[in-house]
N, C-alpha and C. Protein backbone atom coordinates (compact mmCIF):
# COMPACT_ATOMS: atom_id res chain seq x y z
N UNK A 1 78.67 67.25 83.20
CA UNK A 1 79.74 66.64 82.44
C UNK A 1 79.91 67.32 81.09
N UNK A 2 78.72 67.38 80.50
CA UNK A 2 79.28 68.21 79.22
C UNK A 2 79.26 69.34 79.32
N UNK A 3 79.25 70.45 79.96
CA UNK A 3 79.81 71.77 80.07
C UNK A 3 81.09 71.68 80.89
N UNK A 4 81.54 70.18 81.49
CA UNK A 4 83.38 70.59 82.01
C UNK A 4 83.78 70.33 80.42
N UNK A 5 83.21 69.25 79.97
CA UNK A 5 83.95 68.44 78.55
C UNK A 5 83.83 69.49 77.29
N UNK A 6 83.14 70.73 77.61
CA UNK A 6 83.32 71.55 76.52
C UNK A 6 83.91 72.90 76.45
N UNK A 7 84.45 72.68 78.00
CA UNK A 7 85.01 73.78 78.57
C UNK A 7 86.79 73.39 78.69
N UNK A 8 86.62 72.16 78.65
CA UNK A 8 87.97 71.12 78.15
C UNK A 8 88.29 71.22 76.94
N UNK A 9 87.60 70.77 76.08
CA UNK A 9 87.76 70.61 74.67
C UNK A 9 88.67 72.73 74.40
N UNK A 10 87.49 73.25 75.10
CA UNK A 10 88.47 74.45 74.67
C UNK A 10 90.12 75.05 75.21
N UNK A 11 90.19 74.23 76.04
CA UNK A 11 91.81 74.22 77.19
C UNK A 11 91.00 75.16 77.87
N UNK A 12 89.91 75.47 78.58
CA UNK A 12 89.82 76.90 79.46
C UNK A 12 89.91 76.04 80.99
N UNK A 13 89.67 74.89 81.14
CA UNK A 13 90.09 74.38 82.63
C UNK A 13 90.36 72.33 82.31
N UNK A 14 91.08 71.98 83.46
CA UNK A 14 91.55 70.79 83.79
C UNK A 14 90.80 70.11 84.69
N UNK A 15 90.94 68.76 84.52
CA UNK A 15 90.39 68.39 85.76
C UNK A 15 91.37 68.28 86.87
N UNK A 16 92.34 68.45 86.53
CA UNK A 16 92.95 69.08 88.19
C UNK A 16 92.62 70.41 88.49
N UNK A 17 92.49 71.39 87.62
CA UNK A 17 92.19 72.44 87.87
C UNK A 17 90.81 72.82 88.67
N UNK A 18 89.70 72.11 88.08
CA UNK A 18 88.76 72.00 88.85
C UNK A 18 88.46 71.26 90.08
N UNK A 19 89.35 70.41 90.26
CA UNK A 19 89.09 69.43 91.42
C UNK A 19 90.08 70.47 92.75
N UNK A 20 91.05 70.95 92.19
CA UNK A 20 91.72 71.90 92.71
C UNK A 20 90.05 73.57 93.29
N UNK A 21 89.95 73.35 92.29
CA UNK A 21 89.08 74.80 92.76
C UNK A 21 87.50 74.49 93.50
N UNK A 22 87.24 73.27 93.23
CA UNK A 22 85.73 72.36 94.26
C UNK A 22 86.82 72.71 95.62
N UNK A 23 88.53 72.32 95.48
CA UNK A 23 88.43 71.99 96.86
C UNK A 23 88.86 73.44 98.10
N UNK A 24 88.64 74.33 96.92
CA UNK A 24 88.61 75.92 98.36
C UNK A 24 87.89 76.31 99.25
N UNK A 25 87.42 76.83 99.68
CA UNK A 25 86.31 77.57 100.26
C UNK A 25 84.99 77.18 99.73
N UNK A 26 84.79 76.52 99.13
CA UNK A 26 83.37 76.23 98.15
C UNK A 26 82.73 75.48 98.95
N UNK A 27 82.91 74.78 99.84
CA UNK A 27 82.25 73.59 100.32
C UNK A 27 81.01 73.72 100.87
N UNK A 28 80.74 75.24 101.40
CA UNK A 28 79.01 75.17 101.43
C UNK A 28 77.91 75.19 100.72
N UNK A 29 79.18 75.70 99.22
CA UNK A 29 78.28 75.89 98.08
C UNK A 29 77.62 75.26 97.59
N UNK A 30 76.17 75.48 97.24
CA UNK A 30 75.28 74.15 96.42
C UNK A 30 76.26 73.87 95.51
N UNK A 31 75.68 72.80 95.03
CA UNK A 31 76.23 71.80 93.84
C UNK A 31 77.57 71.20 94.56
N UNK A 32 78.48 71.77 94.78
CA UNK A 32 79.92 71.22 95.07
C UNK A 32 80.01 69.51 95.04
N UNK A 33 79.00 69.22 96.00
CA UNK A 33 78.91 67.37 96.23
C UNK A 33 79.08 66.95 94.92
N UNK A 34 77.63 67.52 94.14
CA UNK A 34 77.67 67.13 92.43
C UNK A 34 78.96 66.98 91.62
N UNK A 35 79.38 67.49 92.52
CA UNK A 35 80.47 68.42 90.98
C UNK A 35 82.18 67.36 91.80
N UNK A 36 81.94 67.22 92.91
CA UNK A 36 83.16 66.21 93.49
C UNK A 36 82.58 64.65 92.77
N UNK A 37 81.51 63.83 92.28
CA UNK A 37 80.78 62.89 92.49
C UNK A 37 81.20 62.79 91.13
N UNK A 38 81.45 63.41 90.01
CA UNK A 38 81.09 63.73 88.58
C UNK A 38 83.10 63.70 88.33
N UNK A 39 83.21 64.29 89.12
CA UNK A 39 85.27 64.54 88.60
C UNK A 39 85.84 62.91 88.39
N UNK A 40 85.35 61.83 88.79
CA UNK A 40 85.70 60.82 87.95
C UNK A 40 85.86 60.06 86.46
N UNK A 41 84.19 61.05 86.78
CA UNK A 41 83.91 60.40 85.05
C UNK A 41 84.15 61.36 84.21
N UNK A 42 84.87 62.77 84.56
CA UNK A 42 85.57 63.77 83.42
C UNK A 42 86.22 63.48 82.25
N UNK A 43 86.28 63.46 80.87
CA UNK A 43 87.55 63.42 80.30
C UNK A 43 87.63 64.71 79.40
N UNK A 44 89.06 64.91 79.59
CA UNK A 44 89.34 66.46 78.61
C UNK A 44 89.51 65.99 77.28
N UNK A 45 89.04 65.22 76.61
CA UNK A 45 89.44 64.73 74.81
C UNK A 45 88.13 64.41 74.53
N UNK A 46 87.01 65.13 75.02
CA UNK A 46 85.49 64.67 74.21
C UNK A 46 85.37 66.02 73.18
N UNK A 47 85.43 65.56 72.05
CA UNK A 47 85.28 66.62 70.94
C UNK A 47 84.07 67.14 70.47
N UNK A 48 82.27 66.18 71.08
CA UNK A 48 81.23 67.14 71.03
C UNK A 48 80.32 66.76 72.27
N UNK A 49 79.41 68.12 72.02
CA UNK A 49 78.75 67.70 73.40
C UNK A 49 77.64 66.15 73.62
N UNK A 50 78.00 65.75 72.66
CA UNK A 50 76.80 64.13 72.73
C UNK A 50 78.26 63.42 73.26
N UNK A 51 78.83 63.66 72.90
CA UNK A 51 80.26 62.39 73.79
C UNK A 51 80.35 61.92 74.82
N UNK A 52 80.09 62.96 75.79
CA UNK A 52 79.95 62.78 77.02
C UNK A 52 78.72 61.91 77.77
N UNK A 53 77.41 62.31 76.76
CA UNK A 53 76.42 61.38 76.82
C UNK A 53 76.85 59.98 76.13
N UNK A 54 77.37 59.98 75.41
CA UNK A 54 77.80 58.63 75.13
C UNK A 54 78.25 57.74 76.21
N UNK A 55 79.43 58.13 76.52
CA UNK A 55 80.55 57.91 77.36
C UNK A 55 79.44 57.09 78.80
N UNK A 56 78.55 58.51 79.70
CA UNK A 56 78.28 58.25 80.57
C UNK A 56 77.19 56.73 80.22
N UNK A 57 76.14 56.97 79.14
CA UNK A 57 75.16 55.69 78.96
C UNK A 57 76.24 54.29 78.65
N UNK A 58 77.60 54.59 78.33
CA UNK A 58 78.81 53.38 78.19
C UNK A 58 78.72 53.14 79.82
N UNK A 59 79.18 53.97 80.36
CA UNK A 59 79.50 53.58 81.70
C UNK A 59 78.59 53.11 82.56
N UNK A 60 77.35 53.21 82.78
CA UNK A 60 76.08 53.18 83.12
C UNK A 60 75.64 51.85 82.77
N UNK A 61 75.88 51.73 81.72
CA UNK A 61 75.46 50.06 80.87
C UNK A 61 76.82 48.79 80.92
N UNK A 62 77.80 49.25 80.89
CA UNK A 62 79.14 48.42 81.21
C UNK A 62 79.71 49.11 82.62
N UNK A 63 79.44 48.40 83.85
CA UNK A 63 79.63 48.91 84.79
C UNK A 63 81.32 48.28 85.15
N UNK A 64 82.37 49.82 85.40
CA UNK A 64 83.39 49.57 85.43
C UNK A 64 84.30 49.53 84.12
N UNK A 65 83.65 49.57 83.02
CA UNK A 65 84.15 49.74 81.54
C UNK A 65 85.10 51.26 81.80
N UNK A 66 86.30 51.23 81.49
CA UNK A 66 87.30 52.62 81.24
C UNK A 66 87.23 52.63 79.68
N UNK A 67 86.00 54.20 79.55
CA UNK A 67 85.91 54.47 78.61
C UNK A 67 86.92 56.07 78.24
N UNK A 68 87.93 55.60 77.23
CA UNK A 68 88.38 56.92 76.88
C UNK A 68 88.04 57.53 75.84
N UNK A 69 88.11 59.01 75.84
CA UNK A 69 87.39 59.19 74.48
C UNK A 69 88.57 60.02 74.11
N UNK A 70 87.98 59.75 72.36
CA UNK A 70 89.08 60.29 71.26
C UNK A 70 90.74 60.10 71.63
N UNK A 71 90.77 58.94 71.31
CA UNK A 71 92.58 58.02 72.11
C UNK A 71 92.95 57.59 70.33
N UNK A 72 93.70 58.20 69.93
CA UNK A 72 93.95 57.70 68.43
C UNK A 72 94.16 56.41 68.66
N UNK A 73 94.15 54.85 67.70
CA UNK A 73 94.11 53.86 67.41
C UNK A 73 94.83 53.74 66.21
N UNK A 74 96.21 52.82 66.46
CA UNK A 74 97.37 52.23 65.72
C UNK A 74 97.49 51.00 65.66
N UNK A 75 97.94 50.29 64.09
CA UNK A 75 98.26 48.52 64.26
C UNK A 75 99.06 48.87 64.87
N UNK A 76 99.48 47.40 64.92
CA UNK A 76 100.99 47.17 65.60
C UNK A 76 102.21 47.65 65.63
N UNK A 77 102.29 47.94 63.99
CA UNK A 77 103.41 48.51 63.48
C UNK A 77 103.33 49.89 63.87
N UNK A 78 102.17 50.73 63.92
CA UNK A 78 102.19 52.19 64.53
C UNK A 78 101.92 52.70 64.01
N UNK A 79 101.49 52.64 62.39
CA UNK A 79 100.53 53.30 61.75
C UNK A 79 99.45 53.55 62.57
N UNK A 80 98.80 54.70 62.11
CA UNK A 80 97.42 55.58 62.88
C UNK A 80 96.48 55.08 62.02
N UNK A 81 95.42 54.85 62.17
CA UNK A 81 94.00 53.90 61.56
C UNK A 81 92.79 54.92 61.87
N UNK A 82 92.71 55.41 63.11
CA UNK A 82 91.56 56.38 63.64
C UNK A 82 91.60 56.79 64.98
N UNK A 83 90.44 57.81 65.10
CA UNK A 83 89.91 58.41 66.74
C UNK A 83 88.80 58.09 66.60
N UNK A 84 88.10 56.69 67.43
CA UNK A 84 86.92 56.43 67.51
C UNK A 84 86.32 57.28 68.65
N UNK A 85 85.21 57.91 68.93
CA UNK A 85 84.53 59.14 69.88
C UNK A 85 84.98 58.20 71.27
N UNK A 86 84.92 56.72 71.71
CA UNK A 86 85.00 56.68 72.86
C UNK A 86 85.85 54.56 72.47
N UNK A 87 86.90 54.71 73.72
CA UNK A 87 87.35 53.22 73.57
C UNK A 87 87.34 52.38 74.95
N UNK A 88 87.23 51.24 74.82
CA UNK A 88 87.69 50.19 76.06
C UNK A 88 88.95 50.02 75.64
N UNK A 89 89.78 50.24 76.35
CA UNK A 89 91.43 49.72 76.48
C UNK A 89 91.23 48.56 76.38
N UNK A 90 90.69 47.65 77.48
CA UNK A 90 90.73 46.13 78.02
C UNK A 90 90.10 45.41 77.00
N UNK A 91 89.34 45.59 76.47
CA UNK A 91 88.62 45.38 75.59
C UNK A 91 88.34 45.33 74.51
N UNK A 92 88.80 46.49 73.58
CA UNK A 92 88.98 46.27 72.08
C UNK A 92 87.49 46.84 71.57
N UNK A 93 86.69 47.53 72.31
CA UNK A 93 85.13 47.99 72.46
C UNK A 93 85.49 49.69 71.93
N UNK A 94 84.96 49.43 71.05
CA UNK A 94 84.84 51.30 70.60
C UNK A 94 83.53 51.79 70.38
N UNK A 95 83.36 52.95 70.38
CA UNK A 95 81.72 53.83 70.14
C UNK A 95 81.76 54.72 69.83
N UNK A 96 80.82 55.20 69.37
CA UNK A 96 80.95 55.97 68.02
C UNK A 96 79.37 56.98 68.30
N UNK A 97 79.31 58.51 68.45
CA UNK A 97 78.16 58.98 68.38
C UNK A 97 77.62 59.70 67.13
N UNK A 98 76.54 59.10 66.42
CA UNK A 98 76.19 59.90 65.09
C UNK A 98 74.93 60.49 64.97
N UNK A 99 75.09 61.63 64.73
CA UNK A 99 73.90 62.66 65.01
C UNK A 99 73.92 62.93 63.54
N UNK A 100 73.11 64.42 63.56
CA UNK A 100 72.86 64.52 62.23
C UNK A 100 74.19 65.10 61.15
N UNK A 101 74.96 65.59 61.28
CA UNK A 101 76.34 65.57 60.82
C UNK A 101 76.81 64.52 60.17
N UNK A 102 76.29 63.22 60.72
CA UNK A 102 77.09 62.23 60.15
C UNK A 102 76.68 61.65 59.03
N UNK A 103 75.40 62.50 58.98
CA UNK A 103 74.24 62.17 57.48
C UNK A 103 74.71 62.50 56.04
N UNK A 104 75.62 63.84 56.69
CA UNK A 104 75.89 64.79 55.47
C UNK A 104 76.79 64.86 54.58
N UNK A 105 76.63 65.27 53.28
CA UNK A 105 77.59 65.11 52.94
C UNK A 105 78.28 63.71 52.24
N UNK A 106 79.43 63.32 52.59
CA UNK A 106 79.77 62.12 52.76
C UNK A 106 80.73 61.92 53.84
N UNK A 107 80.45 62.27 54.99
CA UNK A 107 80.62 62.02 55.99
C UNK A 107 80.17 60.08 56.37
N UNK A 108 78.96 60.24 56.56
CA UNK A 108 78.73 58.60 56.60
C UNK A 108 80.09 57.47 55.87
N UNK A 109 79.99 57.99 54.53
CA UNK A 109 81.07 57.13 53.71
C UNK A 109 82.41 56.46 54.62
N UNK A 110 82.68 57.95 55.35
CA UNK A 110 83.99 58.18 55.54
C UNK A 110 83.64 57.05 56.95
N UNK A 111 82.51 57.51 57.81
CA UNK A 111 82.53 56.42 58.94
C UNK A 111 82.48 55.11 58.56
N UNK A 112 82.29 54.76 57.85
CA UNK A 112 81.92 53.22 57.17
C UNK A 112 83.46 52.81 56.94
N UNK A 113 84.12 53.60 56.60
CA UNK A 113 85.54 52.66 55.46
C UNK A 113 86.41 53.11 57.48
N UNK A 114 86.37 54.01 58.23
CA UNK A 114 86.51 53.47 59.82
C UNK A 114 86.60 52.67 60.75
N UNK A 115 85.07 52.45 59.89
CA UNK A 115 83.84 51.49 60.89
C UNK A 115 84.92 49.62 60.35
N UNK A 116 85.38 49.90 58.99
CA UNK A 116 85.81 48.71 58.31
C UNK A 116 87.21 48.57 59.28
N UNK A 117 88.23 49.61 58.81
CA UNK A 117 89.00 49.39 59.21
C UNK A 117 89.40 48.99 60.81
N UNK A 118 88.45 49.42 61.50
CA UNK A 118 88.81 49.17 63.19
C UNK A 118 88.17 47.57 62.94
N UNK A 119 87.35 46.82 62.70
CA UNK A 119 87.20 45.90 62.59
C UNK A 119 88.24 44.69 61.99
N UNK A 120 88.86 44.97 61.01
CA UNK A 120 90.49 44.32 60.80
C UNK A 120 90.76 44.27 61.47
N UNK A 121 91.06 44.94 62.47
CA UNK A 121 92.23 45.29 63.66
C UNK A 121 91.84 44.28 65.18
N UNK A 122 90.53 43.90 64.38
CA UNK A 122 89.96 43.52 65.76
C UNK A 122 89.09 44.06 67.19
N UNK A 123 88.73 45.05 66.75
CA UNK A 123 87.83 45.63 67.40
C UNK A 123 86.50 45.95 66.99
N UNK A 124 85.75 45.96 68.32
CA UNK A 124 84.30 46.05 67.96
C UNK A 124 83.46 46.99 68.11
N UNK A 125 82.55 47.56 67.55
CA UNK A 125 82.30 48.75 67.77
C UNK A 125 80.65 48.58 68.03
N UNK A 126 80.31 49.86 68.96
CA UNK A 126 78.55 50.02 68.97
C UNK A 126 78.40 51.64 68.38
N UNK A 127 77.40 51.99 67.67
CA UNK A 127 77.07 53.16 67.46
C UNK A 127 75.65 53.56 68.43
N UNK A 128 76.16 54.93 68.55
CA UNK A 128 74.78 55.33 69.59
C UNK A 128 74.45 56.31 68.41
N UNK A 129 73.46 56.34 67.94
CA UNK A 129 72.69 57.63 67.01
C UNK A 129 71.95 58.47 67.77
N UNK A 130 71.39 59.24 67.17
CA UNK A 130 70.54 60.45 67.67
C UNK A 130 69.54 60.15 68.31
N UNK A 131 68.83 59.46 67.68
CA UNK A 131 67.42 58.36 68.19
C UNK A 131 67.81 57.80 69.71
N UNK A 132 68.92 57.68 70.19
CA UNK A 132 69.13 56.71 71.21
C UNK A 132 69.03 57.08 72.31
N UNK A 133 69.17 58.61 71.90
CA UNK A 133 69.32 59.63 73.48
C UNK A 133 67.97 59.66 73.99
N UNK A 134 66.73 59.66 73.62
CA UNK A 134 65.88 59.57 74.48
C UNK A 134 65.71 58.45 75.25
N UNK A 135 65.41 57.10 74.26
CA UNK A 135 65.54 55.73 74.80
C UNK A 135 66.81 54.97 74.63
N UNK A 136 67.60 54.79 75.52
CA UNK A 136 68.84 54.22 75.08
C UNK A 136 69.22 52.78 74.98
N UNK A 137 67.68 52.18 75.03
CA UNK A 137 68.42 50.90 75.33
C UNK A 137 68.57 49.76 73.95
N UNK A 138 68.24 50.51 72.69
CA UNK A 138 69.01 50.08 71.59
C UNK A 138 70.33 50.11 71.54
N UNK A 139 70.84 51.25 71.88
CA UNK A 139 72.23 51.37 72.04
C UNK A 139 72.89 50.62 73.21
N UNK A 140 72.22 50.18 74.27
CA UNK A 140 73.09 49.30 75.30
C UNK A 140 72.87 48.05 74.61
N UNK A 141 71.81 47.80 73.98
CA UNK A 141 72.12 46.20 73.47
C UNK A 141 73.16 46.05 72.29
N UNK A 142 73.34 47.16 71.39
CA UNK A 142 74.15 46.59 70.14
C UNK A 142 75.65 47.08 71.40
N UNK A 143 75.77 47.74 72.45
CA UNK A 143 76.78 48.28 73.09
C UNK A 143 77.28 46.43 73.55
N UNK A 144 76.38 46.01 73.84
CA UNK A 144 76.35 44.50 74.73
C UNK A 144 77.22 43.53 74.02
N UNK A 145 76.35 43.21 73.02
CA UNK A 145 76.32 42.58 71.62
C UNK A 145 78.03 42.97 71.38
N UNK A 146 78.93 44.32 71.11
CA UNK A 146 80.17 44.52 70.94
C UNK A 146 80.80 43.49 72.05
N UNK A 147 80.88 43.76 73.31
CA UNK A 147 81.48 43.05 74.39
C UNK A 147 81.52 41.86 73.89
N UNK A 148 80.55 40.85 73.72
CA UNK A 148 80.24 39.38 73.43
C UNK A 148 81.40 39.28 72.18
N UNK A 149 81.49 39.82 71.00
CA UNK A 149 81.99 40.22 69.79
C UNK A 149 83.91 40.32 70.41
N UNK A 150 84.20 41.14 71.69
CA UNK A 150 85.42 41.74 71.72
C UNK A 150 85.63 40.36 72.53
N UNK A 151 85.03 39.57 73.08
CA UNK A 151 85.42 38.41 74.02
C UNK A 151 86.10 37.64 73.78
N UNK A 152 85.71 37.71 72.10
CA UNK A 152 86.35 36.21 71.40
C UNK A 152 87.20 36.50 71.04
N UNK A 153 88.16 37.44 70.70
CA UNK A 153 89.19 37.99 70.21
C UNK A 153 90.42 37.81 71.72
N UNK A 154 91.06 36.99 71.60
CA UNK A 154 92.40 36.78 72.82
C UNK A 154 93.35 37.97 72.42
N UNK A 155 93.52 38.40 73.52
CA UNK A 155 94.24 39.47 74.03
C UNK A 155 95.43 39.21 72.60
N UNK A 156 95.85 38.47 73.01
CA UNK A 156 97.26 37.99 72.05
C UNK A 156 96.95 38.26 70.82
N UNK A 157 95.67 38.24 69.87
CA UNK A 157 95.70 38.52 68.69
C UNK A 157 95.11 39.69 68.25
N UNK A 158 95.11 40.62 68.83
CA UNK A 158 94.95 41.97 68.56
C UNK A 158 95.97 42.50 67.75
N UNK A 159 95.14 43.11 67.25
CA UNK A 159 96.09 43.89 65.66
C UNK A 159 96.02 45.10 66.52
N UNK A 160 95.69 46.04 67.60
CA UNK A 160 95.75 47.03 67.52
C UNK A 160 96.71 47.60 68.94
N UNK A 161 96.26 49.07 68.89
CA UNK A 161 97.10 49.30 70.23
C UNK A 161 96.70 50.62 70.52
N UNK A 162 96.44 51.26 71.56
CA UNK A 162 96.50 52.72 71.63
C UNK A 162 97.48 53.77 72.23
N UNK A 163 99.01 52.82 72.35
CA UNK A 163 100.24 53.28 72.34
C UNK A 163 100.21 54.27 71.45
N UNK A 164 101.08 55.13 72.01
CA UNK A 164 101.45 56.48 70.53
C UNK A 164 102.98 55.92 70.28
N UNK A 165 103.23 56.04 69.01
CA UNK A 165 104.36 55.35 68.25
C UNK A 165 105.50 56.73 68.96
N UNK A 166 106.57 56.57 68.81
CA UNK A 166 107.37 57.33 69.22
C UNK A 166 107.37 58.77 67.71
N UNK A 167 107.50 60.10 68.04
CA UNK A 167 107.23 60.93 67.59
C UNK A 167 105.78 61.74 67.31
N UNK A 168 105.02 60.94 67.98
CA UNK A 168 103.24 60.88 68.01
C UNK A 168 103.14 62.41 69.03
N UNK A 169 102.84 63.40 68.55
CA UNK A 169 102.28 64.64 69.79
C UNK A 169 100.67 64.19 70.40
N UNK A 170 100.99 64.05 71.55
CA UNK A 170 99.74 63.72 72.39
C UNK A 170 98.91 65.09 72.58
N UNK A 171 97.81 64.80 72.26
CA UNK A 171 96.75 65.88 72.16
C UNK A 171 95.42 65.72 73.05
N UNK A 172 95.68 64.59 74.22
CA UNK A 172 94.78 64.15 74.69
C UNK A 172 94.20 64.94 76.04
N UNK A 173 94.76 65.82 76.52
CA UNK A 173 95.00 66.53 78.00
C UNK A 173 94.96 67.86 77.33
N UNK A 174 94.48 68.83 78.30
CA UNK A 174 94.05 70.32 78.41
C UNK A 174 96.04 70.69 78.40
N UNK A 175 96.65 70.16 79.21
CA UNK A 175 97.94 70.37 79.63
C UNK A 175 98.62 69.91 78.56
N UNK A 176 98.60 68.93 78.11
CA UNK A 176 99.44 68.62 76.14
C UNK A 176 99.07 69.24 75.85
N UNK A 177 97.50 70.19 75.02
CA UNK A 177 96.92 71.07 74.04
C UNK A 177 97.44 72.72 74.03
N UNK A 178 98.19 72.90 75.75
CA UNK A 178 98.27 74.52 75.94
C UNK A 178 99.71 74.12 76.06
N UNK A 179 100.55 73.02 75.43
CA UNK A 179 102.08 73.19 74.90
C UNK A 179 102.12 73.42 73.77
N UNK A 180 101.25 73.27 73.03
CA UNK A 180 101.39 72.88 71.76
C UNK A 180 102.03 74.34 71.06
N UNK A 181 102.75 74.69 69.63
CA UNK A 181 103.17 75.37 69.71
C UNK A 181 101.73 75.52 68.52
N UNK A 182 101.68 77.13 67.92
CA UNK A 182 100.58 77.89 67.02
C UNK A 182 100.64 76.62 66.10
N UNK A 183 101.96 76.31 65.32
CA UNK A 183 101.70 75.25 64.03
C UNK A 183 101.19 74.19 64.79
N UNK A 184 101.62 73.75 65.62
CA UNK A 184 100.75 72.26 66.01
C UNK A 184 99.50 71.97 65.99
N UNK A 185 99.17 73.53 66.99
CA UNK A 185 97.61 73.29 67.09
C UNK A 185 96.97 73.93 66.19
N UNK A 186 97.14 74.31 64.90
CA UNK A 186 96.57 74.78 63.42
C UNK A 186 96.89 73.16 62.72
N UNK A 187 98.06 72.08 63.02
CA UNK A 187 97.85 71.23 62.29
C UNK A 187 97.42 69.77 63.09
N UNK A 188 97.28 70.09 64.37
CA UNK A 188 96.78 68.85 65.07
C UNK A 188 95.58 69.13 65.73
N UNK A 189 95.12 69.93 65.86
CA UNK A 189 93.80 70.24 66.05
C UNK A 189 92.62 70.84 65.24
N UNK A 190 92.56 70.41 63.69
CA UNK A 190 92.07 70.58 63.04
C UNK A 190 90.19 70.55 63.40
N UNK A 191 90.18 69.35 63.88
CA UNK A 191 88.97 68.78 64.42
C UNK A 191 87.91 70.14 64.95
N UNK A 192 88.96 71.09 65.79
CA UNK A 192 88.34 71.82 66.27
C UNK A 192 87.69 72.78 65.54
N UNK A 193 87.94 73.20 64.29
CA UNK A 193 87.38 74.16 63.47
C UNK A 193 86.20 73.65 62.79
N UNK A 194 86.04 72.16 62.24
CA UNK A 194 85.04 71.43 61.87
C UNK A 194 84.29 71.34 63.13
N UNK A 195 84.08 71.19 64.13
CA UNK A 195 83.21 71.16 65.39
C UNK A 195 82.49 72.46 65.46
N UNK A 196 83.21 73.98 65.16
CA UNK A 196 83.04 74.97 65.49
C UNK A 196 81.45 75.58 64.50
């Protein structure tokens, strides 16, 4: 998963593209099963390689949870608020992976006044840190703990949405990212040079 998701992140393949190319001539090839078994839980918008570990210990621990990652988040009105690393649509459940990057600097700061604002809005968030990847099951309980948190919140009073407001360039797909024209993706894919 995280070598399709970083091979995504760079536009060099799709997951149609790959599900397209598992399905040629390959089929005696080792791995192939793996690699058909895994094209579900793909997404082309994970911006580092812990995302995908995120994502999968989300899915693993909330069984049936549709986790998307990096889906910008708007109130109502359509103002943009953030890209939390991974979201529940149904749910109002966001997650967040912080490694050592997020130490630096004032980076942290910046996740905190985030961390605030998605909470206005009504959503709940779990952080998975660095620490979590060996043993994860701190992170499935505060992951838990969010659910319980997003329950009480009725559908109806959600401040938020992950509609794109009309004029919004979608940047979420390998196939949106290789339309984009040079200025777009110098000013909408910024992310990628800070990753680099």
């Amino acid at each position: 998963m995280v070598a399709f998701d970083m091979a995504a992140f760079n536009d060099l393949v799709s997951i149609a593209e790959l599900a397209a190319f598992v399905d040629t001539d390959l089929v005696a090839r080792r791995g192939v099963e793996r690699v058909r078994r895994v094209l579900p839980l793909l997404d082309e918008n994970a911006w580092s390689p812990m995302e995908p570990v995120l994502q999968l210990t989300w899915r693993d621990e909330i069984v049936g949870a549709e986790v998307l990652m990096n889906r910008p988040v708007f109130d109502r009105s359509g103002r943009f608020v953030g890209t939390p690393d991974g979201i529940d649509p149904e749910t109002g459940v966001y997650g967040m992976y912080d490694g050592a990057l997020h130490l630096a600097d004032n980076v942290r700061s910046i996740d905190v006044v985030k961390e605030a604002a998605y909470r206005r809005l009504g959503l709940e968030g779990a952080t998975m840190m660095a620490g979590d990847v060996a043993d994860r099951g701190a992170f499935a309980r505060r992951l838990r703990e969010a659910y319980v948190r997003a329950g009480r919140t009725p559908v109806a009073d959600r401040l938020w949405t992950i509609e794109t407001p009309p004029g919004w360039v979608d940047t979420t797909t390998v196939e949106a990212r290789r339309h984009l024209s040079s200025y777009e993706k110098a000013r909408l894919l910024a992310h990628r040079r800070r990753a680099a």
